[in-house]
Protein backbone atom coordinates (compact mmCIF):
# COMPACT_ATOMS: atom_id res chain seq x y z
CA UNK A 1 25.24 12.54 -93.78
CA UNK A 2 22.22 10.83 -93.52
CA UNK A 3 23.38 9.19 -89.86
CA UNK A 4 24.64 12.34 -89.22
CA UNK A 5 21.40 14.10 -89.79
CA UNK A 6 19.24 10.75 -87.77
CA UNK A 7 21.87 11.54 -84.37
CA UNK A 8 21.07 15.20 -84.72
CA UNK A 9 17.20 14.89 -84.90
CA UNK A 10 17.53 11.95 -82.31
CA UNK A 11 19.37 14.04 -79.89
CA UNK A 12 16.60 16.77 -79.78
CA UNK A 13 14.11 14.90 -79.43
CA UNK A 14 15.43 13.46 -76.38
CA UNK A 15 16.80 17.33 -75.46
CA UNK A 16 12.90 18.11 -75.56
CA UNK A 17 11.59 14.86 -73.88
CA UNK A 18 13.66 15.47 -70.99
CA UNK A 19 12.94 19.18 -70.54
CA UNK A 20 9.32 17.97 -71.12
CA UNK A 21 9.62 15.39 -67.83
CA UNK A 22 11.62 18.05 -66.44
CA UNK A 23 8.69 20.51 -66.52
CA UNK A 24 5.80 17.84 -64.99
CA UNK A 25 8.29 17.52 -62.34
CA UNK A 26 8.06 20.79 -61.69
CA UNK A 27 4.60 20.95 -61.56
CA UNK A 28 3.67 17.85 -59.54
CA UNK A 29 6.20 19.20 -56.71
CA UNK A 30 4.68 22.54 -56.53
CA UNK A 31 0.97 21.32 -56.68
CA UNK A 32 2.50 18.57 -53.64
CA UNK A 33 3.67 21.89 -51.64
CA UNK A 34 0.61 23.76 -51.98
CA UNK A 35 -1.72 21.17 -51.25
CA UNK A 36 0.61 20.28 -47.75
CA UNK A 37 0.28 23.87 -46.74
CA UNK A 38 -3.15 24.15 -47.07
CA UNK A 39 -3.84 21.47 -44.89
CA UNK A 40 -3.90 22.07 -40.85
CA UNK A 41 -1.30 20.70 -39.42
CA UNK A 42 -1.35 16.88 -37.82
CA UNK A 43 -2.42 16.88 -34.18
CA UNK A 44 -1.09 13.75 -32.23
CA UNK A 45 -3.49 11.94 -30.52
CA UNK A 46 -3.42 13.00 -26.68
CA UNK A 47 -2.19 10.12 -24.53
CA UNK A 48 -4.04 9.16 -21.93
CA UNK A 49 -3.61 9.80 -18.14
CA UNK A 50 -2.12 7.20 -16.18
CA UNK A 51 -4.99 5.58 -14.07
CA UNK A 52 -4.99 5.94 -10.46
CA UNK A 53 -4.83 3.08 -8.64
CA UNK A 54 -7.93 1.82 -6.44
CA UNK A 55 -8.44 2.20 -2.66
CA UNK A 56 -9.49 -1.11 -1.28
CA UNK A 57 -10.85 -0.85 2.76
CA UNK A 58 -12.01 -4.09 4.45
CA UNK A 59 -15.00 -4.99 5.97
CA UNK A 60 -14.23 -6.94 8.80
CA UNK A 61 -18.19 -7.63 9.75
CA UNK A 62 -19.41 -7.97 5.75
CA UNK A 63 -16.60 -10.59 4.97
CA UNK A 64 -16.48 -7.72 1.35
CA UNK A 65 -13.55 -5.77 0.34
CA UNK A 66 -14.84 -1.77 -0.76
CA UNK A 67 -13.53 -0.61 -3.78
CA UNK A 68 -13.17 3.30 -3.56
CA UNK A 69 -12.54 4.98 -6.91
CA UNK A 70 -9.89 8.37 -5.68
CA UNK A 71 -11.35 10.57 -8.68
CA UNK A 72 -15.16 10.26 -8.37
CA UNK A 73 -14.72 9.47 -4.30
CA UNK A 74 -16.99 6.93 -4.92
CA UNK A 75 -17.61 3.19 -4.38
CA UNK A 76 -17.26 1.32 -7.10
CA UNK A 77 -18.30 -1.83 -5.93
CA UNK A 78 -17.61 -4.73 -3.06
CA UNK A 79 -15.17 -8.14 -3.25
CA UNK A 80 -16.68 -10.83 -1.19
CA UNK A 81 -13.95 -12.67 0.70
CA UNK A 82 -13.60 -14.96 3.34
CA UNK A 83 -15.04 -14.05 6.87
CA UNK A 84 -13.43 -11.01 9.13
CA UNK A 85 -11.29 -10.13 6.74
CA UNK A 86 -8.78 -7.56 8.76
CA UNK A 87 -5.44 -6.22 7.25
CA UNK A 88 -3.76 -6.73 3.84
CA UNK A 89 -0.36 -6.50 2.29
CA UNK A 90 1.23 -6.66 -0.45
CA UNK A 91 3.03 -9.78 -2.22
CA UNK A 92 6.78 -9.10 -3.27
CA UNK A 93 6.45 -8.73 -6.91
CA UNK A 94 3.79 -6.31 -6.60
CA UNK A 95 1.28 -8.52 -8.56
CA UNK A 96 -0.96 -8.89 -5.95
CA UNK A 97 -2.61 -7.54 -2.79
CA UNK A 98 -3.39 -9.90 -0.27
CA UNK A 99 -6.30 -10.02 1.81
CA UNK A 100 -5.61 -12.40 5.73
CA UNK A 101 -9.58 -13.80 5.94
CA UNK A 102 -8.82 -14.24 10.08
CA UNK A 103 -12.34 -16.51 10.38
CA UNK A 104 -12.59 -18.12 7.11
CA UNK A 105 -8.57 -19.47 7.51
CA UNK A 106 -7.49 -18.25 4.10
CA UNK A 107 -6.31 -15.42 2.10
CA UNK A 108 -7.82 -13.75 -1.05
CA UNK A 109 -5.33 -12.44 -3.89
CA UNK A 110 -6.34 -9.11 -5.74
CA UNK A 111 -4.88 -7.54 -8.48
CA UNK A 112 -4.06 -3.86 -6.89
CA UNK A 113 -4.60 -2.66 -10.16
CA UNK A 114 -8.14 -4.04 -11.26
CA UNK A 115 -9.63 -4.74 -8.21
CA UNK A 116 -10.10 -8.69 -9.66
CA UNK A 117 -9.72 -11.81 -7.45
CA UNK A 118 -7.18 -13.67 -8.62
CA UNK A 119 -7.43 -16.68 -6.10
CA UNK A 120 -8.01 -17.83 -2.80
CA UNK A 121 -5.51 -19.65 -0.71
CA UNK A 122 -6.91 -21.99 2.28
CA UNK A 123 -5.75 -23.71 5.42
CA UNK A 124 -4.07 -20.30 6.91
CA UNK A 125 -5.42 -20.87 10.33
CA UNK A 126 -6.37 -17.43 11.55
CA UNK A 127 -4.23 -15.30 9.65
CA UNK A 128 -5.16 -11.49 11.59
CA UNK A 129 -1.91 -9.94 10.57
CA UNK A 130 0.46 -10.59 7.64
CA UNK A 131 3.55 -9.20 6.68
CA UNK A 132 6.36 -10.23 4.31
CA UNK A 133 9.77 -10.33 5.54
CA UNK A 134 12.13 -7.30 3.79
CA UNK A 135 14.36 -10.42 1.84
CA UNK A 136 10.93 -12.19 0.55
CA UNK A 137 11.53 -15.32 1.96
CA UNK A 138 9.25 -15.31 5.09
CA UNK A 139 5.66 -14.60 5.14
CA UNK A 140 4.54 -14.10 8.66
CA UNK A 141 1.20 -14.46 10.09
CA UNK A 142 -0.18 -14.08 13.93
CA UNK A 143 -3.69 -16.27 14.73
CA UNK A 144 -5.71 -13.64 17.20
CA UNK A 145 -7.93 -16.04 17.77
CA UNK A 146 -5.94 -19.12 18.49
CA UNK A 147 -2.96 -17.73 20.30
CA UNK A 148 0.18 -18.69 17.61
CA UNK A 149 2.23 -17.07 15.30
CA UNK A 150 2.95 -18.70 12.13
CA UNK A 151 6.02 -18.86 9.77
CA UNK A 152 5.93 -19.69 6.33
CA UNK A 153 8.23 -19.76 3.69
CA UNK A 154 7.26 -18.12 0.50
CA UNK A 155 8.40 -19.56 -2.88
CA UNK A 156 6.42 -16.65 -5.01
CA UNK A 157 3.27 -18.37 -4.98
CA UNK A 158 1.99 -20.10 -2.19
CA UNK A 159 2.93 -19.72 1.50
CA UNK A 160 4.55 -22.83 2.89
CA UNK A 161 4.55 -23.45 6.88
CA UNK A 162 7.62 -23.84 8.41
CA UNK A 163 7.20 -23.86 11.99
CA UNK A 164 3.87 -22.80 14.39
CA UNK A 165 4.83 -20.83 17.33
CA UNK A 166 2.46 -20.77 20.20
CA UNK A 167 2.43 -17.50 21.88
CA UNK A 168 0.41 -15.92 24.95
CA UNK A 169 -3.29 -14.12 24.64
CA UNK A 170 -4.06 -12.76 21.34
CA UNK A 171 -1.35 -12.01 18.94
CA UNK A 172 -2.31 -9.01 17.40
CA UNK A 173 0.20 -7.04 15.27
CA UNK A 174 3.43 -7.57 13.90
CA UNK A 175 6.26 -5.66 12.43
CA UNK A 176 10.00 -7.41 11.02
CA UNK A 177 13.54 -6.14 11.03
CA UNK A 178 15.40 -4.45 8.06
CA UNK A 179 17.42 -7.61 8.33
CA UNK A 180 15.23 -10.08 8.04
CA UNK A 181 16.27 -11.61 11.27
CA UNK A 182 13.62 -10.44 14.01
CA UNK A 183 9.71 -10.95 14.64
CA UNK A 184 8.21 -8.59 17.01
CA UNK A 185 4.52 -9.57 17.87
CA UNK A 186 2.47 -7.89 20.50
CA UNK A 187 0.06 -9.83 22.81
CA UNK A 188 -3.16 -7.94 22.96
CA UNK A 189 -4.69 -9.52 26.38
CA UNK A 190 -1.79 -10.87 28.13
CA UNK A 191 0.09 -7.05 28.08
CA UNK A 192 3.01 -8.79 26.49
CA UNK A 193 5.62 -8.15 23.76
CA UNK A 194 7.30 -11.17 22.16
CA UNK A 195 10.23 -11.75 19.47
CA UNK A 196 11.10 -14.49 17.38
CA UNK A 197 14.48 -15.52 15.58
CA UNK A 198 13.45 -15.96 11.81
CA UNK A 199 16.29 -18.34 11.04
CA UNK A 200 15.25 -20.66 14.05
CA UNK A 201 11.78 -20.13 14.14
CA UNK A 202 12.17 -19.86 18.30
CA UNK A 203 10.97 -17.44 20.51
CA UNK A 204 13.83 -14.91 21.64
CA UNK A 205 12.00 -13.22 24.23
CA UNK A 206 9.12 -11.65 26.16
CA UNK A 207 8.42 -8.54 28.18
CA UNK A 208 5.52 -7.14 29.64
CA UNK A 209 3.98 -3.73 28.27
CA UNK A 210 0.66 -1.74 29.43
CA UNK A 211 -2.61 -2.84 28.75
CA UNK A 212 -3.79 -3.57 25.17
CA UNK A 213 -0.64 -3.22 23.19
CA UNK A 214 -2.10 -3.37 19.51
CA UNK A 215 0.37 -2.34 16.50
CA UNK A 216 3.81 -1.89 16.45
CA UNK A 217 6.61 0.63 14.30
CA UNK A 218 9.95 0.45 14.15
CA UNK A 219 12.28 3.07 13.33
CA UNK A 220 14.58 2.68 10.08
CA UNK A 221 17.59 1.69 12.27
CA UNK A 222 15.54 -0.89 14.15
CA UNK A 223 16.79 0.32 17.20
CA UNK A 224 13.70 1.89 18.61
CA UNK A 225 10.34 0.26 18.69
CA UNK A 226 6.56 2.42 19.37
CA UNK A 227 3.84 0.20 20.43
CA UNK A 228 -0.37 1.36 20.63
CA UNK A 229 -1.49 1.08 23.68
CA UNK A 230 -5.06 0.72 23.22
CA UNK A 231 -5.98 0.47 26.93
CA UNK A 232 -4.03 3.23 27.41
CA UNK A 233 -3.50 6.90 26.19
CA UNK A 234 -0.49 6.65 24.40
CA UNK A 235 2.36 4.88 22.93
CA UNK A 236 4.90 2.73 24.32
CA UNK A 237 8.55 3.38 23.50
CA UNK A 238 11.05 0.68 23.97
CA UNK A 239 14.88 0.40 23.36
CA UNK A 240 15.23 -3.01 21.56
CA UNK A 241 19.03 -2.25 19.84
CA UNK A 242 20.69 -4.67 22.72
CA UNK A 243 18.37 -7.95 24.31
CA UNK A 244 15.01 -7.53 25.64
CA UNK A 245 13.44 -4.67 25.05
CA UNK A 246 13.83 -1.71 27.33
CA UNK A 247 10.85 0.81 28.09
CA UNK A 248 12.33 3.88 27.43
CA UNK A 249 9.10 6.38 27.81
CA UNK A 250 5.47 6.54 27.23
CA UNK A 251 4.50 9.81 24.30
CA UNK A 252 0.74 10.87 25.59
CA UNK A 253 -1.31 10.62 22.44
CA UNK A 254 -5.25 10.50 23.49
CA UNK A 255 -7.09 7.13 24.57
CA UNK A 256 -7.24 3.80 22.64
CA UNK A 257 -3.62 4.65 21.11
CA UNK A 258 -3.93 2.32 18.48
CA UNK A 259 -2.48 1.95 14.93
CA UNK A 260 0.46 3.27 12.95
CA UNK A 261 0.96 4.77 9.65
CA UNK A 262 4.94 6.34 8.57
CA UNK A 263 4.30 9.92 7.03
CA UNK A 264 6.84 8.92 3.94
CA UNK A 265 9.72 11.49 5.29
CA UNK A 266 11.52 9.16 7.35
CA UNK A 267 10.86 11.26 10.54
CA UNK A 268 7.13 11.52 11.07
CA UNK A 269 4.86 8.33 11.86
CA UNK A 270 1.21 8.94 13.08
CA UNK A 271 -0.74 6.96 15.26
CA UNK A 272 -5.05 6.61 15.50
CA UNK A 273 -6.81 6.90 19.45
CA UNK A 274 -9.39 5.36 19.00
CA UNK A 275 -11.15 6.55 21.75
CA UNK A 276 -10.53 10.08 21.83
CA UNK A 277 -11.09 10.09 17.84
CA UNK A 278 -7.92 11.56 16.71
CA UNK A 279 -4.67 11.07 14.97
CA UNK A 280 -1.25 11.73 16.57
CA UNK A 281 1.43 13.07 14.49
CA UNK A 282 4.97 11.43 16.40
CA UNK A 283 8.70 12.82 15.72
CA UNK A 284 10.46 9.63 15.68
CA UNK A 285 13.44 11.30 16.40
CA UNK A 286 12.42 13.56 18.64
CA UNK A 287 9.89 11.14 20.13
CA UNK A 288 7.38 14.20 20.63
CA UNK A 289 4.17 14.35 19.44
CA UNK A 290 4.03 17.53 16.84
CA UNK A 291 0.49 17.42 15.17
CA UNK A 292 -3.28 16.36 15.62
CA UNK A 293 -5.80 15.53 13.13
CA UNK A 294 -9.48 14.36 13.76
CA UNK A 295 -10.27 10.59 13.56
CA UNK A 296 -13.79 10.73 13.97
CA UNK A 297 -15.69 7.13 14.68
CA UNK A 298 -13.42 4.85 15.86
CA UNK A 299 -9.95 5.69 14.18
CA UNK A 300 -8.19 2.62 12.78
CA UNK A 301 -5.82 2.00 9.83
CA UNK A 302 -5.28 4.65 7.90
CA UNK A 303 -3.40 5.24 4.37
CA UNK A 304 -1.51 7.76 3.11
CA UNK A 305 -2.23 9.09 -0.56
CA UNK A 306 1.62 9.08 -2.84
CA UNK A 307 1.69 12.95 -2.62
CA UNK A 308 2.31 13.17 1.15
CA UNK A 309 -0.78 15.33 1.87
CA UNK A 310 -3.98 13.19 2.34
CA UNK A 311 -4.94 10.19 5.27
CA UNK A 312 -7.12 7.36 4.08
CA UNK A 313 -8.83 6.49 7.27
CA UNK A 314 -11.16 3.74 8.98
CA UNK A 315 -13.64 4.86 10.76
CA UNK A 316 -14.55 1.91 12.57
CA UNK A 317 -18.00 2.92 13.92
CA UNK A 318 -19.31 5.22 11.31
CA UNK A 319 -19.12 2.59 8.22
CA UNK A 320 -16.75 5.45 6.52
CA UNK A 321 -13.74 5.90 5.07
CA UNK A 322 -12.74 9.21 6.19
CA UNK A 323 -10.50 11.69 4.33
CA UNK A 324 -8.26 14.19 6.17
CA UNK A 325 -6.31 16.84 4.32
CA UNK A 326 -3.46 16.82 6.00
CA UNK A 327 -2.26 20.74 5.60
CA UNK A 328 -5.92 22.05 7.11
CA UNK A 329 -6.24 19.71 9.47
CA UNK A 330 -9.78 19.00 8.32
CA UNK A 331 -11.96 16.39 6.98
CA UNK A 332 -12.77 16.69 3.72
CA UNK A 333 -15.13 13.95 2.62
CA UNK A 334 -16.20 10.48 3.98
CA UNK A 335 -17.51 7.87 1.52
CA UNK A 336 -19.87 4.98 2.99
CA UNK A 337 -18.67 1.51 3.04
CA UNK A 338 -19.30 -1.58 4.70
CA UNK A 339 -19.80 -2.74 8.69
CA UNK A 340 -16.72 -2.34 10.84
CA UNK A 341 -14.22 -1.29 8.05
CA UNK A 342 -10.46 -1.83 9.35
CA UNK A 343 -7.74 -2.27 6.81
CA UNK A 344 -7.22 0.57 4.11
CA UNK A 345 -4.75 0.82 1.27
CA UNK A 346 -3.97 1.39 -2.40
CA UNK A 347 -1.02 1.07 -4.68
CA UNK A 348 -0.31 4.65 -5.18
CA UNK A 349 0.63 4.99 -1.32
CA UNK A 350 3.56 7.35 0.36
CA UNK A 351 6.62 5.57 1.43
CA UNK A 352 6.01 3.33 4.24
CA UNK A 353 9.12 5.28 6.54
């Protein structure tokens, strides 16, 4: 009995122990929910805006690069480089932006993203224009000053020449196939247009043009080519899907037809007079001019912002980089930069077709 009577008492105790635990249980949970609903709810931090990408414009008399903040519209602050520093592009792996120094013979590497110099390569002789070929294997440069185009291969890093082609008066622009097989350079005083085999390094041929022929676009199906004609007032329009090319027709565009920049639709590419201050908006289907937009001070190179509706544009004479809403048709803002300012781009650009 007396075991009996131990189990029994044993039993409720624990009975009341666990109601006892069961009970602060209880409690604890309810005091947890009460306190969680009085509290405001969590707010997640915000996350930040992605940060637009810097306009860089060259100035070819300062030997600087401007550094043009698109927010604020204002200059952030100048990258010395080597002397006459002209036109820019891109490397492959989008890691850098590279900067042709035409009189210092070398080119400057800038992160697109920072605006930081990275490094500086010498012994390019004259590099005025550059260009990657579409494959990345060929980096191409012409020498405006010393009458050759150059051919390098690229490895990633550093270009490597592989062959110096002499060519006739001041090389001046350059565009490359979709295939990665054609050069087509344009010879500023001579009135020539040239093209050169990639694989061979040898010059394919040579036709005369009008006077000044300055940059050069090629439609998608490298079958038509438009060249500036900056002695002119307009652009040249050759047939270059068979041999030598073929003038097909001249598109009036206003004096000191110049350079070219693709709208990004892959049917519209316009083109800056530089005498008659003003932009050209060319079908290149149609091959009819369809728009004007002012170019005021010596129209150059010109940019065009990623949403399709704003030119970036050199003027030349003014020391400005001139912006032109595209829908108005109006200048909307210029933003002081350095002497002579010629090549313009940034990272967050439209498509280049």
């Amino acid at each position: 009995m007396g075991c009996l009577r131990f189990a029994e008492q044993f039993n409720s105790t624990l009975a009341i122990m666990q109601l006892t635990f069961l009970i602060l249980s209880l409690s604890l949970l309810t005091s947890s929910l009460a306190g969680a609903m009085s509290r405001p709810p969590a707010v997640e931090a915000p996350v930040a805006a992605p940060k637009a990408s810097p306009i860089f414009v060259l100035n070819s008399l300062d030997g600087t690069v401007s550094v043009i903040d698109p927010v604020s519209w204002t200059e952030t602050k100048r990258i010395p480089t080597g002397k006459e520093p002209h036109h820019l592009y891109l490397t492959p792996d989008e890691k850098s932006v590279i900067v042709a120094n035409a009189l210092s013979d070398s080119l400057t590497f800038i992160d697109p993203r920072t605006a930081e110099i990275q490094r500086t390569v010498s012994g390019i002789l004259d590099p005025y224009q550059l260009r990657f070929s579409p494959d990345m294997k060929w980096f191409v440069t012409v020498a405006n000053r010393l009458n050759h185009i150059d051919i390098y291969h690229w490895d990633g890093e550093t270009p490597k020449l592989a062959k110096r082609i002499p060519s006739a008066k001041t090389p001046s622009h350059l565009w490359i196939d979709s295939k990665s097989t054609t050069v087509w350079a344009s010879m500023q005083d001579s009135n020539e247009l040239v093209a050169v085999d990639l694989a061979t390094q040898t010059m394919k041929w040579r036709v005369k043009t009008g006077t000044m022929p300055a940059d050069i676009f090629v439609t998608p199906d490298d079958k038509t080519l438009l060249l500036g004609m900056t002695g002119g007032n307009g652009v040249e329009v050759y047939d270059i899907s068979k041999g030598p090319a073929k003038l097909v027709k001249t598109i009036v565009t206003g004096k000191g037809a110049h350079a070219f920049r693709a709208v990004g639709d892959k049917k519209h590419v316009l083109v800056s007079n530089r005498v008659a201050n003003t932009i050209s908006k060319i079908d290149y289907q149609s091959l009819q001019v369809v728009a004007h937009y002012p170019g005021p001070s010596g129209p150059d190179c010109m940019e065009i912002t990623a949403d399709g509706k704003t030119i970036l544009l050199a003027s030349r004479w003014a020391r400005k980089l001139t912006v032109i809403d595209m829908e108005s048709s109006k200048v909307v803002r210029q933003i002081d930069v350095g002497k002579s300012p010629h090549g313009v781009w940034t990272l967050d650009h439209a498509p280049r077709q």
